[in-house]
C-alpha atoms as a PDB file:
ATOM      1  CA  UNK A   1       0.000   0.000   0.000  1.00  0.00           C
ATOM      2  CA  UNK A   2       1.401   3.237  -0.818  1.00  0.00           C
ATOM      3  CA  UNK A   3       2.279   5.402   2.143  1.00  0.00           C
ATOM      4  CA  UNK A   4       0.653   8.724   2.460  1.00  0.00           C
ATOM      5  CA  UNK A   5       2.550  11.973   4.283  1.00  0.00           C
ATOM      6  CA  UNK A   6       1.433  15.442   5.529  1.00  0.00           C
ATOM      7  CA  UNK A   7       3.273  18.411   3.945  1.00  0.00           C
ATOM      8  CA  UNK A   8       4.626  21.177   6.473  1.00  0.00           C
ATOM      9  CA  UNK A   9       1.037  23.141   6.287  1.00  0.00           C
ATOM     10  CA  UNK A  10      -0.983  20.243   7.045  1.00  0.00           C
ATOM     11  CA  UNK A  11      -2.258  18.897   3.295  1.00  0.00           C
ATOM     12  CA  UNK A  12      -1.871  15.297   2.414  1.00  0.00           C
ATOM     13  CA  UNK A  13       1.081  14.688   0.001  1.00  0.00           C
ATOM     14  CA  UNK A  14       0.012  12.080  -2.687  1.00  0.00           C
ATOM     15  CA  UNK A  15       0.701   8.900  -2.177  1.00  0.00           C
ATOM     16  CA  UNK A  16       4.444   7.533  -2.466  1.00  0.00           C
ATOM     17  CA  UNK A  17       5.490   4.049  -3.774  1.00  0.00           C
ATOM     18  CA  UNK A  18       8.973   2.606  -3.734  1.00  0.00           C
ATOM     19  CA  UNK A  19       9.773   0.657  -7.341  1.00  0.00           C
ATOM     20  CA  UNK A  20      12.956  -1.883  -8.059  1.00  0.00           C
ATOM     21  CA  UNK A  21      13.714  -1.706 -11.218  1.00  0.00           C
ATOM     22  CA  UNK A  22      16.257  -3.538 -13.248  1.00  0.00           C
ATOM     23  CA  UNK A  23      19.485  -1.393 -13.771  1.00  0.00           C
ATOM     24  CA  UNK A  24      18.253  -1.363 -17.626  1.00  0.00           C
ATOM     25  CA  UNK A  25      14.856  -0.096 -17.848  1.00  0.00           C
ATOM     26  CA  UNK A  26      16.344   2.539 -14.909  1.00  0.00           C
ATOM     27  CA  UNK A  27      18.722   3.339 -18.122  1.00  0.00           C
ATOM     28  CA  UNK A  28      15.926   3.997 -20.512  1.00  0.00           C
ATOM     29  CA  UNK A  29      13.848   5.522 -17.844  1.00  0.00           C
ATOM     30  CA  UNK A  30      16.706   8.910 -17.809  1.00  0.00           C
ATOM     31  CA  UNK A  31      16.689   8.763 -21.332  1.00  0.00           C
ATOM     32  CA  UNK A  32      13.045   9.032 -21.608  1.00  0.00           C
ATOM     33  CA  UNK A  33      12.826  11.561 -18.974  1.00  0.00           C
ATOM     34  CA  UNK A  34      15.673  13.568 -20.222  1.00  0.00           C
ATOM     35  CA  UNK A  35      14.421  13.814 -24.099  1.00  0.00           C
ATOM     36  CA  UNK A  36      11.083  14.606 -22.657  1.00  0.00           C
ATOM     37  CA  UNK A  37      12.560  17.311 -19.722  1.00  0.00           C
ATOM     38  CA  UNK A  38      10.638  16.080 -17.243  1.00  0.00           C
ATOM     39  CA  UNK A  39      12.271  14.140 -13.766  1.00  0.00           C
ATOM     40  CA  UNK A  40      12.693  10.242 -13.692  1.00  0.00           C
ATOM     41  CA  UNK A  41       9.925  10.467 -11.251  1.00  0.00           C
ATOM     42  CA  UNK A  42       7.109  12.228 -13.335  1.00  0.00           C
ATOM     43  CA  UNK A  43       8.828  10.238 -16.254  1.00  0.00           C
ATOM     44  CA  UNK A  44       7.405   7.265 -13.970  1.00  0.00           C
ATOM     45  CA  UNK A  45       4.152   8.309 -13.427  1.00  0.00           C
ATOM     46  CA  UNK A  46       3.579   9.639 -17.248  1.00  0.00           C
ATOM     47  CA  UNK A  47       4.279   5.927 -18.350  1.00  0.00           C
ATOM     48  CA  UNK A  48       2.356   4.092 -15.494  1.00  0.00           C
ATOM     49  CA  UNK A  49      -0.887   6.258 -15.753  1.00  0.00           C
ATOM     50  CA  UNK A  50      -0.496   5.445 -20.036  1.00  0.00           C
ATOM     51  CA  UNK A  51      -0.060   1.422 -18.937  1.00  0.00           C
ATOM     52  CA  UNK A  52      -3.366   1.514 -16.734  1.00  0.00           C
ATOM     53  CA  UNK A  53      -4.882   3.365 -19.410  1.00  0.00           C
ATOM     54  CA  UNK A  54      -4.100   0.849 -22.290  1.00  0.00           C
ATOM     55  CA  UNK A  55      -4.619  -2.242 -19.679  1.00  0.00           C
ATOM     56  CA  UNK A  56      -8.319  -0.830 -19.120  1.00  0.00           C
ATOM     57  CA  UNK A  57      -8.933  -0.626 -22.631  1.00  0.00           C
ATOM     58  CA  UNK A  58      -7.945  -3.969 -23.471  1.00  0.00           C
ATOM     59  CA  UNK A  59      -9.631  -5.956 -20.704  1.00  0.00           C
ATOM     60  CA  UNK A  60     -12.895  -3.647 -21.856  1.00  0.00           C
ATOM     61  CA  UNK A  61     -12.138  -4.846 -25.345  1.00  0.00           C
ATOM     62  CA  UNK A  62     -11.765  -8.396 -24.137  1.00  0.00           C
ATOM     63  CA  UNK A  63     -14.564  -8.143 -22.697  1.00  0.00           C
ATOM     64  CA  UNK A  64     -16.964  -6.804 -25.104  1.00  0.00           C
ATOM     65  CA  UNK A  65     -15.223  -9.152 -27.722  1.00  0.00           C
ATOM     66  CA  UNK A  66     -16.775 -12.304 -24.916  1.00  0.00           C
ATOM     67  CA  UNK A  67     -20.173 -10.791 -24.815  1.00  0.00           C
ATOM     68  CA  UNK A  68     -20.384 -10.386 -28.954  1.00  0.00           C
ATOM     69  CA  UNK A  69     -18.924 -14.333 -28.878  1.00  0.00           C
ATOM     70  CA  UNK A  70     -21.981 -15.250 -26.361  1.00  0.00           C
ATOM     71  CA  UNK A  71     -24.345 -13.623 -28.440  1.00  0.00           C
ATOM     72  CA  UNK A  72     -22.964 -15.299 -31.631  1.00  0.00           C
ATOM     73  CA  UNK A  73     -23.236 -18.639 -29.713  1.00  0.00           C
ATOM     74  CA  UNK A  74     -26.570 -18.366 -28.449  1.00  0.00           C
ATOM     75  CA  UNK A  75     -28.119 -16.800 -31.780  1.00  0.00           C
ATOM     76  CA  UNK A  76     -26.421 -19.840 -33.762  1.00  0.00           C
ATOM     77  CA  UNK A  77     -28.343 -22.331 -30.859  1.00  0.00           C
ATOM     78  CA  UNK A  78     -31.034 -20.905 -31.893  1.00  0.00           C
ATOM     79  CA  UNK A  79     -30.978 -20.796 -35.496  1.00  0.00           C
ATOM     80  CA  UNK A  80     -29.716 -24.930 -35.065  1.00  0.00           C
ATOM     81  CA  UNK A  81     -33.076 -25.844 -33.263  1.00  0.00           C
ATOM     82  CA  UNK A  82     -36.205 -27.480 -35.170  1.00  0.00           C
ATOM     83  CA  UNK A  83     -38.966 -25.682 -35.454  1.00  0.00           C
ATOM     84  CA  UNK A  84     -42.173 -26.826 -33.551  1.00  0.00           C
ATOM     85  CA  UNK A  85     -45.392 -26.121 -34.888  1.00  0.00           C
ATOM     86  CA  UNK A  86     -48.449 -25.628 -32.476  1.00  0.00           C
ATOM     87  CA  UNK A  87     -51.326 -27.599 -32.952  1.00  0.00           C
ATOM     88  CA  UNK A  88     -54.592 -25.884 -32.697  1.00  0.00           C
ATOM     89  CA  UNK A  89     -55.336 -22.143 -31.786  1.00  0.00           C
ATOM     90  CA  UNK A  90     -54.345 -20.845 -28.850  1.00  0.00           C
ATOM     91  CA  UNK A  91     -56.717 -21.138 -25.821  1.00  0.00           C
ATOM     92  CA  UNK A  92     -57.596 -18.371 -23.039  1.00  0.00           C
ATOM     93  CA  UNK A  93     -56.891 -19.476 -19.539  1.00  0.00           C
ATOM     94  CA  UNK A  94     -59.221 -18.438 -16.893  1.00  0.00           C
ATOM     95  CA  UNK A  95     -57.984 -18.079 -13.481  1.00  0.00           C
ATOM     96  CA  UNK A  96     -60.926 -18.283 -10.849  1.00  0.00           C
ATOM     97  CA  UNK A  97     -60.424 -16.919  -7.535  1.00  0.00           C
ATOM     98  CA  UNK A  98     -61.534 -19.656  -4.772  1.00  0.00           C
ATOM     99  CA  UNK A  99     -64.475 -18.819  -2.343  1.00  0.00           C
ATOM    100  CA  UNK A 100     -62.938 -18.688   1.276  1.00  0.00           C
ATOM    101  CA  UNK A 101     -65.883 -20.258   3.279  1.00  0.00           C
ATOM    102  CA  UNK A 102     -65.010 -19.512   6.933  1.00  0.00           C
END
């Protein structure tokens, strides 16, 4: 869980994380954040908040996809099943209420 600190006037800082990273992607990270003139941190943040971003989209994508496969399953079910003719015309059904005799 990240930590959370109070600033000298009282206000909650955001919330801090501590990362590991391997001493190559650390490498790229500068470069990144230098060609873009921003710190390594807000380099960090920039290219987390786009990961969630494009994570969301594809588990939203994966799931629509699954909901347009169920469809296409059931509809085919469907189609696949014989077709039953009634017999007769429909009849009304009367419902009655029963006479409480106490």
């Amino acid at each position: 869980m990240a930590t959370r600190q109070n600033s000298t006037n009282g206000k909650p800082k955001s919330p801090r994380i501590q990362v590991v990273l391997p001493e190559l992607i650390c490498e790229q990270l500068n470069i990144l954040a230098e060609n873009e003139s921003r710190t390594v941190s807000n380099m960090a943040k920039v290219l987390i908040q786009q990961g969630i971003k494009n994570y969301l989209k594809r588990e939203a994508k994966s799931q629509t996809s699954d909901t347009a496969v169920n469809t296409e399953n059931f509809r085919d079910t469907l189609e696949r099943q014989s077709i039953k003719r009634l017999k007769g015309a429909p009849q009304r059904i009367r419902y009655t209420k029963k006479s409480e005799n106490k």
